[in-house]
Protein backbone atom coordinates (compact mmCIF):
# COMPACT_ATOMS: atom_id res chain seq x y z
CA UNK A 1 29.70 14.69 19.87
CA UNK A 2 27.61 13.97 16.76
CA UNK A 3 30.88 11.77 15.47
CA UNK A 4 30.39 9.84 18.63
CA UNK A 5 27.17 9.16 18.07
CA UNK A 6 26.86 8.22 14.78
CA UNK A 7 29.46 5.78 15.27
CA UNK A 8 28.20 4.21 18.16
CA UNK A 9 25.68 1.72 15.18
CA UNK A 10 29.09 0.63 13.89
CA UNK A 11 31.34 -0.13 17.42
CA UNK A 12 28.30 -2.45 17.99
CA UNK A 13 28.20 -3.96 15.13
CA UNK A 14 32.18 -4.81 15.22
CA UNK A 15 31.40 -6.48 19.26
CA UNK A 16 28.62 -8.31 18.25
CA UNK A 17 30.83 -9.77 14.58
CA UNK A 18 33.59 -10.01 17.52
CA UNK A 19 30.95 -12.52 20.11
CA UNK A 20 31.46 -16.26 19.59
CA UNK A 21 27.81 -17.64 18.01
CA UNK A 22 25.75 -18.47 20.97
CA UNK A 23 21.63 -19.20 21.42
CA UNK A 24 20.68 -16.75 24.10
CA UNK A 25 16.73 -16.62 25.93
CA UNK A 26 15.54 -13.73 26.46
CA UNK A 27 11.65 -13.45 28.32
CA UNK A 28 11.13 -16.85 27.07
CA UNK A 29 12.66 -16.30 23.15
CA UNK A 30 15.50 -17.88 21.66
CA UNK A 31 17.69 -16.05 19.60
CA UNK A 32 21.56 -16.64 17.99
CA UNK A 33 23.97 -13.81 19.36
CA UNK A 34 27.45 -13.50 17.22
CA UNK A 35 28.90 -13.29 13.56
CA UNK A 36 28.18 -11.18 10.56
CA UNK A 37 24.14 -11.66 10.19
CA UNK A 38 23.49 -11.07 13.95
CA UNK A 39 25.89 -8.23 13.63
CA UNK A 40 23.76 -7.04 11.00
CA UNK A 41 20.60 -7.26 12.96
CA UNK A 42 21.94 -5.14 15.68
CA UNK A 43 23.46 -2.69 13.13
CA UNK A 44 19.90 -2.34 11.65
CA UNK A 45 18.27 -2.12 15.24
CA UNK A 46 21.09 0.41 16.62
CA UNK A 47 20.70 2.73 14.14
CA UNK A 48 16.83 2.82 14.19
CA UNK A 49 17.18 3.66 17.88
CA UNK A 50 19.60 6.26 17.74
CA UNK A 51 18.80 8.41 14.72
CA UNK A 52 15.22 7.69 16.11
CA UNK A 53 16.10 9.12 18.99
CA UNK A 54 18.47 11.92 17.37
CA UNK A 55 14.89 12.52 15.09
CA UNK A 56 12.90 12.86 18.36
CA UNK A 57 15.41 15.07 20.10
CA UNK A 58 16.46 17.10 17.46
CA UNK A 59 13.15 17.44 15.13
CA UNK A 60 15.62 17.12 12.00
CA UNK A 61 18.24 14.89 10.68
CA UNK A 62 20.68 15.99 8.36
CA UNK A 63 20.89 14.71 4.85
CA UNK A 64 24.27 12.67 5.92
CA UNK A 65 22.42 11.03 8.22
CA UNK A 66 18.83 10.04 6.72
CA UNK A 67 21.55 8.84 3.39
CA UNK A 68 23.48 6.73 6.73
CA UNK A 69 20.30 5.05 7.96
CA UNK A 70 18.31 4.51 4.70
CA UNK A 71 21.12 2.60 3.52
CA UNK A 72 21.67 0.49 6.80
CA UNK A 73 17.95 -0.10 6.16
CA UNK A 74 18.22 -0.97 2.35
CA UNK A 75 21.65 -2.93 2.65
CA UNK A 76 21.23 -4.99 6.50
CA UNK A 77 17.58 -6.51 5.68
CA UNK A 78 18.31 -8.20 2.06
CA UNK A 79 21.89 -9.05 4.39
CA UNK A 80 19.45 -10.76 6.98
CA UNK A 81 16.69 -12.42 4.85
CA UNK A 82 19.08 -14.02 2.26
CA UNK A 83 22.08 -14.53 4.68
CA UNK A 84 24.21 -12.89 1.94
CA UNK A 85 26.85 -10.51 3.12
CA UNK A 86 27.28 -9.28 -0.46
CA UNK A 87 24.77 -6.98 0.24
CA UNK A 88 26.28 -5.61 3.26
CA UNK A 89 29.61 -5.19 1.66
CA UNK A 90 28.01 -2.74 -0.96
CA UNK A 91 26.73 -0.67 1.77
CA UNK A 92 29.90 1.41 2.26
CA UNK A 93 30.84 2.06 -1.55
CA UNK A 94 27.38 3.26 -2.44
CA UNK A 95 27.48 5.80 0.17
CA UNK A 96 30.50 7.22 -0.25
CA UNK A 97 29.45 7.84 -3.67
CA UNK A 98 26.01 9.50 -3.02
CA UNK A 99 28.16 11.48 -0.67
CA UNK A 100 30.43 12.52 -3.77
CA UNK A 101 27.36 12.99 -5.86
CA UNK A 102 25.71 15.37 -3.02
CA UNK A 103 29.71 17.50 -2.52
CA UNK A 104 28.79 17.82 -6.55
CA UNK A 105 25.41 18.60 -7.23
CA UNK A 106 26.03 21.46 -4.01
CA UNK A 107 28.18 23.14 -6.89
CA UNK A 108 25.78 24.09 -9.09
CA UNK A 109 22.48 23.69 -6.68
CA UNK A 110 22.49 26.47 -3.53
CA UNK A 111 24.42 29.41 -2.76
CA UNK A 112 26.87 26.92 -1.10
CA UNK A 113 28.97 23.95 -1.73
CA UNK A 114 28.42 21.09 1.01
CA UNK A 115 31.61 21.74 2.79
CA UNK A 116 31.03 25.24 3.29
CA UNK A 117 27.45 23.93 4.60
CA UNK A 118 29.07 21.45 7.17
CA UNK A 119 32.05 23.52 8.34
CA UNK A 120 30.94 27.28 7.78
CA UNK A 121 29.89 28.15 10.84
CA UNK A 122 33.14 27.53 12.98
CA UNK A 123 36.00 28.88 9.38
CA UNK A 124 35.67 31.86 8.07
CA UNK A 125 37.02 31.17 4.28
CA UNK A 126 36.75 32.71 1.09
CA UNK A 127 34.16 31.17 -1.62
CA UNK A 128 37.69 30.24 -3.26
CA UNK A 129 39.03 27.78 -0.51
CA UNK A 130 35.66 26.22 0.22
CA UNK A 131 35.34 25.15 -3.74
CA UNK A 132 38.75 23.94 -3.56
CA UNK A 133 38.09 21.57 -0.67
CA UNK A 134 34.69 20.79 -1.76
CA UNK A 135 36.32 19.66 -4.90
CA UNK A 136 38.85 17.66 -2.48
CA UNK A 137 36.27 15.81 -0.78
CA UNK A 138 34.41 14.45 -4.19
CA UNK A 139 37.43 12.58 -5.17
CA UNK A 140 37.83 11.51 -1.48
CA UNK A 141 34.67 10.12 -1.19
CA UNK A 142 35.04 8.43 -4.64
CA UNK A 143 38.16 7.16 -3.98
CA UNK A 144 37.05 6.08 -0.31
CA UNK A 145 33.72 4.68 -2.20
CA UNK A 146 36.91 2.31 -4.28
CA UNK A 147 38.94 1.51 -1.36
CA UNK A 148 35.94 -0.10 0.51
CA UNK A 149 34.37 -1.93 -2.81
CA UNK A 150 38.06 -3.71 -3.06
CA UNK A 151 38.70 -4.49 0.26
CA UNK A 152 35.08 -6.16 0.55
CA UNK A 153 35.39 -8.05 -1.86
CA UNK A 154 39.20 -9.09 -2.15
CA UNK A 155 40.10 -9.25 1.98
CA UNK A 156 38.96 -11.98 4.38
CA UNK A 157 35.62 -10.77 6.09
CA UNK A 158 37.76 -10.51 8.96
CA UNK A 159 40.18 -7.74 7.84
CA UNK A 160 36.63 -6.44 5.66
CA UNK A 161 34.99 -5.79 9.22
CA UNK A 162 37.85 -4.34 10.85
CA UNK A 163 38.60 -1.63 8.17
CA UNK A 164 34.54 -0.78 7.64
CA UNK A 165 34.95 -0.37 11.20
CA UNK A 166 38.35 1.22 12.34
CA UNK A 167 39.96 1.76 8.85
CA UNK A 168 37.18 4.87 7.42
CA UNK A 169 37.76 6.25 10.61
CA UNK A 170 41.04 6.99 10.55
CA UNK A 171 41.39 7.33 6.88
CA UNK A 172 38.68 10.26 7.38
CA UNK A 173 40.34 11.58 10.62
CA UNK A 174 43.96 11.72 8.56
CA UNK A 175 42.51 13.32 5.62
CA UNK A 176 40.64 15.91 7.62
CA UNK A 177 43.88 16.65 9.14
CA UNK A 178 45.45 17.05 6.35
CA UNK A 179 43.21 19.93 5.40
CA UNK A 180 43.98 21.89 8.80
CA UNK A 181 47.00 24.12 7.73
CA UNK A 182 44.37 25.37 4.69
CA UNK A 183 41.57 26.41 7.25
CA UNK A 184 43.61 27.32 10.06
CA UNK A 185 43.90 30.85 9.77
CA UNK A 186 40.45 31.19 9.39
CA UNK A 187 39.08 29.46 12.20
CA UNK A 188 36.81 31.77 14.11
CA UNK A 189 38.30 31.40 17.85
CA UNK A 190 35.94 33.30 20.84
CA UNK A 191 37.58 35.76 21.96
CA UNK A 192 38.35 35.18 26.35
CA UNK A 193 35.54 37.78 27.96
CA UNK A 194 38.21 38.30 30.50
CA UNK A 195 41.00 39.33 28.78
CA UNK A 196 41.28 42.67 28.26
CA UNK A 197 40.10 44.20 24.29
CA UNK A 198 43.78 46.02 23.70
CA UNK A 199 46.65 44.95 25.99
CA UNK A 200 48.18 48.08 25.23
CA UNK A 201 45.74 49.92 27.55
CA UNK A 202 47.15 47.59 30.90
């Protein structure tokens, strides 16, 4: 559920970079709909309004997500005000390093490393495995950080857009996957209340 939500700033984004330019009036304003800036301005507004509300709801973001909307703040109003998508296109690389630089610094700062943080409460793993992965996830997120920088600035903004949008997605998904055969055997599963303790005793 909090995947889903944090992605809903980004599947608007890609409809409104998707909308043919068009003026639209709303209570008596005129305002361009469609492309990259306008896509930017709804990115920015999205995300205010959901990790607003989140904020509201919840009382607390996590640190993943203030690091998200800070830098949809930082990177979509230089985007908007200079109509420069350069700005935009760092966006991506800087916070998949920040993210590395965070999975790092939880290695020698805390009792635990990020991942343990983000995941321990549903995998029961040794200290061992969760320094292993946590390792595993700074290079991902540094190499992730490398992937977007080139494709930004070496792909058409088309195939740009459609990777930032769909491509991180299921280059996350995959690699998280990947990871599943390490953790599976410690994946705390609840227990059915209604089946019986020891099947022995039936």
């Amino acid at each position: 559920m909090k995947q889903f939500i944090d992605y809903i700033p980004l599947v608007v984004f890609f409809i409104i970079w998707s909308m043919d330019e068009r003026v639209v009036t709303i209570a008596g304003l005129q305002h361009e709909v469609g492309g990259i800036f306008s896509a930017a301005e709804f990115l920015l507004v999205i995300s205010v309004i959901v990790y607003g509300s989140l904020y509201l709801i919840q009382k607390r973001l996590d640190k993943f997500q203030w690091i998200t909307l800070v830098a949809v703040v930082l990177f979509c109003i230089p985007t908007i005000i200079f109509r420069n998508i350069d700005f935009l296109k760092w966006k991506a690389p800087i916070v998949n390093w920040i993210f590395a630089s965070i999975f790092l610094g939880s290695r020698f700062v805390g009792d635990k490393p990020a991942i343990e943080h983000m995941m321990g409460h549903a995998v029961n793993a040794p200290t061992e495995l969760w320094l292993r992965l946590n390792t595993i996830w700074i290079y991902y997120f540094i190499v992730l950080g490398a992937i977007n920088l080139t494709v930004a600035f070496t792909l058409s903004e088309a195939l740009w857009i459609q990777f930032k949008v769909f491509g991180n997605l299921i280059l996350t998904f995959t690699f998280v996957l990947g990871q599943m055969p390490m953790l599976a055997k410690y994946i705390d599963v609840e227990e059915d209340p209604t089946e019986p303790a020891n099947k022995e005793s039936i």
